[in-house]
PDB file of N, CA and C in Angstrom:
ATOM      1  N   UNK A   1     -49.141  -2.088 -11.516  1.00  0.00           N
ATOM      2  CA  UNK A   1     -49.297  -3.322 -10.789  1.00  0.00           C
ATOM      3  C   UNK A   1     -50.606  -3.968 -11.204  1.00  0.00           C
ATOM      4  N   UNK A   2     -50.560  -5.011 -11.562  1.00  0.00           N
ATOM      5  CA  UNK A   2     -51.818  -5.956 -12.159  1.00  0.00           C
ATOM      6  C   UNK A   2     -51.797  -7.110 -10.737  1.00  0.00           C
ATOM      7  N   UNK A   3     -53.179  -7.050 -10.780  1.00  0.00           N
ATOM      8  CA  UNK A   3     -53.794  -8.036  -9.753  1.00  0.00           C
ATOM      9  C   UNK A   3     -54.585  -8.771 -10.512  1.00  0.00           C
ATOM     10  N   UNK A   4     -54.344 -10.506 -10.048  1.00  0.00           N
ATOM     11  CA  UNK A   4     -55.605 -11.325 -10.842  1.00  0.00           C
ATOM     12  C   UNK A   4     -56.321 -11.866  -9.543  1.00  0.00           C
ATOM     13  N   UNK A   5     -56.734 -11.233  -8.934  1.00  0.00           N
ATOM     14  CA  UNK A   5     -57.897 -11.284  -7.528  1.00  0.00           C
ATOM     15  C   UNK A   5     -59.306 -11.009  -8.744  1.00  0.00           C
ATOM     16  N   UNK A   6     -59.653 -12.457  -8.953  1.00  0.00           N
ATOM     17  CA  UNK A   6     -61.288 -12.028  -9.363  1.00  0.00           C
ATOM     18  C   UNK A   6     -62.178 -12.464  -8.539  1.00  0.00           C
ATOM     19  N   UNK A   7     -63.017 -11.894  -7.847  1.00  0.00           N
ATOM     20  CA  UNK A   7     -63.811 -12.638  -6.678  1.00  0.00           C
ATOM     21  C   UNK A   7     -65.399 -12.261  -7.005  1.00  0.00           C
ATOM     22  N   UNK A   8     -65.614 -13.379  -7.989  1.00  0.00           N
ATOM     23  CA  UNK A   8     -67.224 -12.982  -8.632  1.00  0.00           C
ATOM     24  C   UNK A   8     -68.411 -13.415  -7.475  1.00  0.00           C
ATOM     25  N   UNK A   9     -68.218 -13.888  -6.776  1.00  0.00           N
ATOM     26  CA  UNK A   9     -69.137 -14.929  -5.530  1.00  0.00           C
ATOM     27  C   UNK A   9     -68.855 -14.152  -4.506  1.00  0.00           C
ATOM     28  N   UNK A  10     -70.155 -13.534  -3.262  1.00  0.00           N
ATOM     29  CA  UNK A  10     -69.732 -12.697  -2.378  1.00  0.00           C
ATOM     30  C   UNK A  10     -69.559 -14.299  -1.170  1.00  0.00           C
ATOM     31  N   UNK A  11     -70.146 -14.983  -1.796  1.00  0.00           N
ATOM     32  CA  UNK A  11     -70.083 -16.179  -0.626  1.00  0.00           C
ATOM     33  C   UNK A  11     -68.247 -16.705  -0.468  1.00  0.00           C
ATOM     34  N   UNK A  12     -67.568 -16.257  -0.943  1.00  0.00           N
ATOM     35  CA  UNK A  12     -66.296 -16.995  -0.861  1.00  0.00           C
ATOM     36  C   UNK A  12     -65.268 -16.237   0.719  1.00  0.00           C
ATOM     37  N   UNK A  13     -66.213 -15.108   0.900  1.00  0.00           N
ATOM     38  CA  UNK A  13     -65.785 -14.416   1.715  1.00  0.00           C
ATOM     39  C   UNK A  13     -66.603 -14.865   3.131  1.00  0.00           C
ATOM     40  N   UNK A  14     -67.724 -15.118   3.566  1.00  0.00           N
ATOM     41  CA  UNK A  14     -68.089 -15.574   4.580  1.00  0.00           C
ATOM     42  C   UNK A  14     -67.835 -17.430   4.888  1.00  0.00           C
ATOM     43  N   UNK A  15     -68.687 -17.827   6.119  1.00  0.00           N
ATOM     44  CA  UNK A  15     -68.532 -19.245   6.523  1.00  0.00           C
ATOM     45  C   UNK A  15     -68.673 -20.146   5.893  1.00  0.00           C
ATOM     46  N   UNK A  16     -68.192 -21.401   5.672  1.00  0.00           N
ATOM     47  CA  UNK A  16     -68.398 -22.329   4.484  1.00  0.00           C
ATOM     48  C   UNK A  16     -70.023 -22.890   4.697  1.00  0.00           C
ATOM     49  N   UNK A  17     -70.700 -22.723   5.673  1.00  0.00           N
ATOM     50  CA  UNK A  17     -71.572 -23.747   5.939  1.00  0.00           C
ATOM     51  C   UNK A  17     -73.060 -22.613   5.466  1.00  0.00           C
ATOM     52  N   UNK A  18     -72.351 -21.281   5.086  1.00  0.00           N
ATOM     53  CA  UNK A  18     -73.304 -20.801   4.570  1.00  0.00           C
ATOM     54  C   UNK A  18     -72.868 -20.817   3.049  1.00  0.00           C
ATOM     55  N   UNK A  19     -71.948 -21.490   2.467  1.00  0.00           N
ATOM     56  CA  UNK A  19     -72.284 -21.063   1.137  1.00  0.00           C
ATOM     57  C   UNK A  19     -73.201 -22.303   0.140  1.00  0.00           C
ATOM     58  N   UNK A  20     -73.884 -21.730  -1.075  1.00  0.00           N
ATOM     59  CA  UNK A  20     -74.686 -22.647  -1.457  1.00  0.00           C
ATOM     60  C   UNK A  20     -74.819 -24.285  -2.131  1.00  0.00           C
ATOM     61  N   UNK A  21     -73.051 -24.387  -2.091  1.00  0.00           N
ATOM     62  CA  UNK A  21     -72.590 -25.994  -2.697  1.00  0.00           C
ATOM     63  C   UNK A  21     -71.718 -26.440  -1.401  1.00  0.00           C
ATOM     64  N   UNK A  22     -72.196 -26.422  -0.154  1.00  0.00           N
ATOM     65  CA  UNK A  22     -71.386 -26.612   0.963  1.00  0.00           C
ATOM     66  C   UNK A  22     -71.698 -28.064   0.590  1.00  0.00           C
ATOM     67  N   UNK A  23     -72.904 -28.613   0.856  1.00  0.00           N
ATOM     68  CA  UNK A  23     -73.293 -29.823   1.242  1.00  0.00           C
ATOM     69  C   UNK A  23     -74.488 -30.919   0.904  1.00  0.00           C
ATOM     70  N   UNK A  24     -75.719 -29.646   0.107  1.00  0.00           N
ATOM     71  CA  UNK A  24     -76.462 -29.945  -0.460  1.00  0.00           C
ATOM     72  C   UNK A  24     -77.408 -31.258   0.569  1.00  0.00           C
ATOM     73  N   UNK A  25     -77.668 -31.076   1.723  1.00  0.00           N
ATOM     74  CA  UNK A  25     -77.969 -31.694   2.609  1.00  0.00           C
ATOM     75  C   UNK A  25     -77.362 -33.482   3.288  1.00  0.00           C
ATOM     76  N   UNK A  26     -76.142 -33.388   2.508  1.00  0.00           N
ATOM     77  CA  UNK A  26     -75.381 -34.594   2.780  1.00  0.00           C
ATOM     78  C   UNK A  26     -74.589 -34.661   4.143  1.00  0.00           C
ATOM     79  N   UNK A  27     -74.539 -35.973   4.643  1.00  0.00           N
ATOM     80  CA  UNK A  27     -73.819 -36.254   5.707  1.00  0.00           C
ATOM     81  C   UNK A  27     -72.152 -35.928   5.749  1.00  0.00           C
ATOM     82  N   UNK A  28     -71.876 -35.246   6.410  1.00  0.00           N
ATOM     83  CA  UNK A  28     -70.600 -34.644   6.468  1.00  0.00           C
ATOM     84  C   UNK A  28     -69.751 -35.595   7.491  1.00  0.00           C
ATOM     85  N   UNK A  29     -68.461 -35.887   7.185  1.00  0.00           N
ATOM     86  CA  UNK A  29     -67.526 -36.732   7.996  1.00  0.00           C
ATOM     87  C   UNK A  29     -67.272 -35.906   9.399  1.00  0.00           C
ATOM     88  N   UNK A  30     -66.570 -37.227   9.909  1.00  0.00           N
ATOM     89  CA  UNK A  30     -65.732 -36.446  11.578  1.00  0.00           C
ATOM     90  C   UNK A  30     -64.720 -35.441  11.152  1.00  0.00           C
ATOM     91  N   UNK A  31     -64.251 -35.770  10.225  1.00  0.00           N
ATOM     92  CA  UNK A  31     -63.139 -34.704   9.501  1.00  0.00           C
ATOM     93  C   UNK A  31     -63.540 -33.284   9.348  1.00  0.00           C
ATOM     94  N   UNK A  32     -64.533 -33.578   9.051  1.00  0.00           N
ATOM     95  CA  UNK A  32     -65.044 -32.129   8.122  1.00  0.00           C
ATOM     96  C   UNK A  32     -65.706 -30.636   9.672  1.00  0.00           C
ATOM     97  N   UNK A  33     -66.253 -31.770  10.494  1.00  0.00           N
ATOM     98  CA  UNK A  33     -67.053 -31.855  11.584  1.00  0.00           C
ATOM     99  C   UNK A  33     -66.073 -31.416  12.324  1.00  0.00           C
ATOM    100  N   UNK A  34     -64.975 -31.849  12.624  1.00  0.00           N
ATOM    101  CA  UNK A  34     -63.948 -31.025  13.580  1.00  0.00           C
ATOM    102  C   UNK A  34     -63.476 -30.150  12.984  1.00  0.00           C
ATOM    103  N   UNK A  35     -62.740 -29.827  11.645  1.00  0.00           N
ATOM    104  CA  UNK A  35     -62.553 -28.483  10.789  1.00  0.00           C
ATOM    105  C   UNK A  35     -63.376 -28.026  11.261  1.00  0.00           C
ATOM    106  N   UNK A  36     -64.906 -27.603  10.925  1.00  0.00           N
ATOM    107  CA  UNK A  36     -65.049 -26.831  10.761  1.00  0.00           C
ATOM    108  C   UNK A  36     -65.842 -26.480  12.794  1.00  0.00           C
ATOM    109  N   UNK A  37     -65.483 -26.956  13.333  1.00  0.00           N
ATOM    110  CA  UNK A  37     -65.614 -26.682  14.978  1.00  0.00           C
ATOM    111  C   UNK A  37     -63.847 -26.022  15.089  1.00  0.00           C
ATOM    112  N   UNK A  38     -62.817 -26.148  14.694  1.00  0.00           N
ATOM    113  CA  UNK A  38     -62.063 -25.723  15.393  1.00  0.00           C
ATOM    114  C   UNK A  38     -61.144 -24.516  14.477  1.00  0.00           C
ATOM    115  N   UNK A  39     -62.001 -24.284  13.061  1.00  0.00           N
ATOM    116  CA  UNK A  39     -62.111 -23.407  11.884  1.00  0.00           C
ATOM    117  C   UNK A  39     -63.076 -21.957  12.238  1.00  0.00           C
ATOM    118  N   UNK A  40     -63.733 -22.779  13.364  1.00  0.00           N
ATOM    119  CA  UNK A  40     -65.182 -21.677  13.436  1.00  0.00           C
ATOM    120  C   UNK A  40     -65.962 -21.666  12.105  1.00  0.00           C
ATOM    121  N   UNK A  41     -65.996 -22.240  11.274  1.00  0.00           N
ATOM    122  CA  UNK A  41     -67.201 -22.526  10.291  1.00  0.00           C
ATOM    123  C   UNK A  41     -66.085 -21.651   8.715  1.00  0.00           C
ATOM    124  N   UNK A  42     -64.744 -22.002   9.409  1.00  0.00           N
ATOM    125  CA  UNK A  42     -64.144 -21.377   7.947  1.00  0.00           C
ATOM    126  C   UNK A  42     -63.621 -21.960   7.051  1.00  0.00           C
ATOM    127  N   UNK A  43     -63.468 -23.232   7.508  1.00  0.00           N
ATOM    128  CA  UNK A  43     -63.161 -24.199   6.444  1.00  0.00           C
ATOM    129  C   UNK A  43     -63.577 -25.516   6.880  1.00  0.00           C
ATOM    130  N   UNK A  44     -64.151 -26.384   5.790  1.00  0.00           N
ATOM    131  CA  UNK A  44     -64.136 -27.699   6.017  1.00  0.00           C
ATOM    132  C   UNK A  44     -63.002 -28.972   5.765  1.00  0.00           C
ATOM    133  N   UNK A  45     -62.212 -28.241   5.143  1.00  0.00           N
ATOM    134  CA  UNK A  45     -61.127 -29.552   4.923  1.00  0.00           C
ATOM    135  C   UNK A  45     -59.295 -29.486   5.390  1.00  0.00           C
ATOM    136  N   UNK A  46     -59.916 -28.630   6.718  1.00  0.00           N
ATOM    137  CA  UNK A  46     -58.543 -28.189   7.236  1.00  0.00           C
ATOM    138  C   UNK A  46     -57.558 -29.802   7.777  1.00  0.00           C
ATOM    139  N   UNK A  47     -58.421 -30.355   8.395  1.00  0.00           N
ATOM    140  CA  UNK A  47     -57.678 -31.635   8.736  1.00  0.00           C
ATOM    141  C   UNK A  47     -57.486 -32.746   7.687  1.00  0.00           C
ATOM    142  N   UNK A  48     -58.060 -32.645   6.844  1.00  0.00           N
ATOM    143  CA  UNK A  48     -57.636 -33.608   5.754  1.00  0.00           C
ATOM    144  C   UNK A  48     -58.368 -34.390   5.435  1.00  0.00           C
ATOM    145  N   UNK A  49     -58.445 -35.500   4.481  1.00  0.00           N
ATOM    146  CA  UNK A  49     -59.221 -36.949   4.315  1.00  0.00           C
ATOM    147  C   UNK A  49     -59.011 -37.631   5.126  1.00  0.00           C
ATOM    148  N   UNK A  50     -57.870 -37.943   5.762  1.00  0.00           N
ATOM    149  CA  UNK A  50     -58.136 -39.245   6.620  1.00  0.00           C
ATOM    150  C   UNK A  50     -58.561 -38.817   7.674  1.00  0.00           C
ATOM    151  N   UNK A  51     -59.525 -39.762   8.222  1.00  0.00           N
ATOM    152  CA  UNK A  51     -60.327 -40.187   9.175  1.00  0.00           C
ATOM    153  C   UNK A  51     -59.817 -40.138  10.428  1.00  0.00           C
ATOM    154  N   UNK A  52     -58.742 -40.972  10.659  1.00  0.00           N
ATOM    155  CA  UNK A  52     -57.927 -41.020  11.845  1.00  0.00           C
ATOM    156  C   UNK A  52     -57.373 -39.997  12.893  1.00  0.00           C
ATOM    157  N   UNK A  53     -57.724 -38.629  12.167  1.00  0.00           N
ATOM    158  CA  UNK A  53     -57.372 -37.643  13.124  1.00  0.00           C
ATOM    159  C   UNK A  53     -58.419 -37.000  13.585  1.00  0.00           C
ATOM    160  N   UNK A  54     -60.085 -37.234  12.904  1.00  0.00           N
ATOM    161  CA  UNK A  54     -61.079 -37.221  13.610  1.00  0.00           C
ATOM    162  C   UNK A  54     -61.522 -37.740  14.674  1.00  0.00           C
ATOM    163  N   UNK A  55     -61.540 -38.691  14.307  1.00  0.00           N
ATOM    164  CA  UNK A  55     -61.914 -39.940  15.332  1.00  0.00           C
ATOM    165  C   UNK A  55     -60.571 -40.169  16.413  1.00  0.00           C
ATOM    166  N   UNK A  56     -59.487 -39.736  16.444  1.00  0.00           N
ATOM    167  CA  UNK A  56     -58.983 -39.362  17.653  1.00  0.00           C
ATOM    168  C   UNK A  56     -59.612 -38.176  18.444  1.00  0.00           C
ATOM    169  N   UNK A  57     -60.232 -36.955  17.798  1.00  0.00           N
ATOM    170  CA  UNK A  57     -60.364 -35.681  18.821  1.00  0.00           C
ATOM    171  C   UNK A  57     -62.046 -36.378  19.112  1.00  0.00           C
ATOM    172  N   UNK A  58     -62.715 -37.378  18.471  1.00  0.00           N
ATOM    173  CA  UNK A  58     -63.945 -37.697  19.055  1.00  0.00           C
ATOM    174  C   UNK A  58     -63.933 -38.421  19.946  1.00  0.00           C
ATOM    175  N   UNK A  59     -62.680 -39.172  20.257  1.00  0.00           N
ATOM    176  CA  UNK A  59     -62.344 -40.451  21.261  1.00  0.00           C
ATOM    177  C   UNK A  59     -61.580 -39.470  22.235  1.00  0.00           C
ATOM    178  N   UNK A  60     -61.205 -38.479  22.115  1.00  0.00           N
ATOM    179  CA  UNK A  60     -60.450 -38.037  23.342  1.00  0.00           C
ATOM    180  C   UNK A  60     -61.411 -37.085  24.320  1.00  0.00           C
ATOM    181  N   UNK A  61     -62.622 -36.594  23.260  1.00  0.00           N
ATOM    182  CA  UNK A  61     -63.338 -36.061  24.132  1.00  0.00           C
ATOM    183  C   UNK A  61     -64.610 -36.678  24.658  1.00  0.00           C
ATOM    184  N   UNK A  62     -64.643 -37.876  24.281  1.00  0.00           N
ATOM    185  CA  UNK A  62     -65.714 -38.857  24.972  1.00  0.00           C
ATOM    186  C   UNK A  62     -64.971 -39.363  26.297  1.00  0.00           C
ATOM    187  N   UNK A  63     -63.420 -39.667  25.941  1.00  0.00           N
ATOM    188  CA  UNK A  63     -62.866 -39.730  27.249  1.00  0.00           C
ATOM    189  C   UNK A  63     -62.415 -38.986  28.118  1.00  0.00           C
ATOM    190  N   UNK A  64     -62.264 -37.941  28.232  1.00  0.00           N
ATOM    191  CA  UNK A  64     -61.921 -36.544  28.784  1.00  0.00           C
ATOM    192  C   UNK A  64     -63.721 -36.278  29.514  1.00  0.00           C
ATOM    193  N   UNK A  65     -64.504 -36.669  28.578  1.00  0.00           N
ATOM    194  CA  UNK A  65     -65.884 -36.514  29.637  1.00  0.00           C
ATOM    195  C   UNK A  65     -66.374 -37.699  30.175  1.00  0.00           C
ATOM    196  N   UNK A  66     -65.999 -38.851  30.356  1.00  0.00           N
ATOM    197  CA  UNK A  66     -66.246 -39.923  30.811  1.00  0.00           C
ATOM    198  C   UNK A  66     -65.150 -39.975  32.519  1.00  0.00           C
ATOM    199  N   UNK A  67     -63.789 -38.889  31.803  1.00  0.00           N
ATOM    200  CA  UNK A  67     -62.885 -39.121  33.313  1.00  0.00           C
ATOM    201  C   UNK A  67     -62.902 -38.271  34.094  1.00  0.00           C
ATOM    202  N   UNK A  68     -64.079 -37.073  33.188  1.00  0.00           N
ATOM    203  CA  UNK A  68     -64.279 -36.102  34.181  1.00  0.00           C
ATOM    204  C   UNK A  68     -65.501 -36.381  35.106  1.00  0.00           C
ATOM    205  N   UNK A  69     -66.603 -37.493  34.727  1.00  0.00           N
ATOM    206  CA  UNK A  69     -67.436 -37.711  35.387  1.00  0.00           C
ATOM    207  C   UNK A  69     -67.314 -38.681  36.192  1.00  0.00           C
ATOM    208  N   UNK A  70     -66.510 -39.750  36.171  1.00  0.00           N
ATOM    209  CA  UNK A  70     -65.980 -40.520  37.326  1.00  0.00           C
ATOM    210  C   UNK A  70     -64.863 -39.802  38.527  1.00  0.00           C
ATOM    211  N   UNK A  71     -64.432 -38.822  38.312  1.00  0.00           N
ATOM    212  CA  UNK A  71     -63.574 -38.194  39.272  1.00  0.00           C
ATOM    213  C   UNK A  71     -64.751 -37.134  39.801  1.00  0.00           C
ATOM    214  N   UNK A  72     -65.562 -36.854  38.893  1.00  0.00           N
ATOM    215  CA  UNK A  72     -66.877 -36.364  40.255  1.00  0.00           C
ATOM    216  C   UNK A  72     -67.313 -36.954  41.110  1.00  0.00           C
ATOM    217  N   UNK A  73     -67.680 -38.444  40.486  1.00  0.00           N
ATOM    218  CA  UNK A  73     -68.199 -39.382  41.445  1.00  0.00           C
ATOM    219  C   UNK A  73     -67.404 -39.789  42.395  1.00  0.00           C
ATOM    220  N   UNK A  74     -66.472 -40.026  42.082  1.00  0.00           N
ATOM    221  CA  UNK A  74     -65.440 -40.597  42.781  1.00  0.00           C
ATOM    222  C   UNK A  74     -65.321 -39.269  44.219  1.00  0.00           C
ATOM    223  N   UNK A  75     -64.592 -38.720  43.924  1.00  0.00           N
ATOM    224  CA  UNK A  75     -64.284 -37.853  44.865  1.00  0.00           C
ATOM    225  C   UNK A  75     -65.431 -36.673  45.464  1.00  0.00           C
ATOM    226  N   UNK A  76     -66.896 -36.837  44.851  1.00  0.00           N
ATOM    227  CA  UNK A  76     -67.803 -36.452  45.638  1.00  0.00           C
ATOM    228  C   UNK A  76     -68.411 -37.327  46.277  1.00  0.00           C
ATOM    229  N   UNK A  77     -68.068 -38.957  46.621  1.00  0.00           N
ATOM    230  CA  UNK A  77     -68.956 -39.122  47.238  1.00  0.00           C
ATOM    231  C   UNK A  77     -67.831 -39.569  48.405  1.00  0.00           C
ATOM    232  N   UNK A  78     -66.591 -39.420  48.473  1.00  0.00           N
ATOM    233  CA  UNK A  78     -65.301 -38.725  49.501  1.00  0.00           C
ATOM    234  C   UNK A  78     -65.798 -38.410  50.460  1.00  0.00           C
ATOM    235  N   UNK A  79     -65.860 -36.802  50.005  1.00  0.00           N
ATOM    236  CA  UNK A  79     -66.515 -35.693  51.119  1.00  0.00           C
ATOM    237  C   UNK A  79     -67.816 -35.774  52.169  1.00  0.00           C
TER     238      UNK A  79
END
């Protein structure tokens, strides 16, 4: 049985954000930014290029904490 597993880089095996051509101190997209939050730091390009499915999970959780803080207000000042 022949295997062509060559794995010369020990970095290919840990988190992307530690390896040394992750980013080179560049601004990383919403894309990349939710990959790698819902990757746990294992990949950056799980959701894809387009944009649009970032910027939905950034708009849903600005609103998800915007409706959680008016239903505090709201119904703590009820009681």
């Amino acid at each position: 049985m022949r295997t062509d597993f060559d794995f010369p880089k020990k970095e290919l095996v840990g988190p992307v954000v530690f390896r040394p051509d992750f980013n080179n101190f560049e601004a990383i997209t919403v894309n990349q930014a939710w990959s790698l939050f819902f990757t746990a730091g294992q990949e950056d390009k799980a959701l894809g290029a387009n944009p649009e499915l970032g910027n939905f999970f950034t708009y849903l959780f600005v609103g998800v904490g915007i409706a959680g803080t008016l239903w505090a207000i709201i119904f703590n000042s009820l009681a």
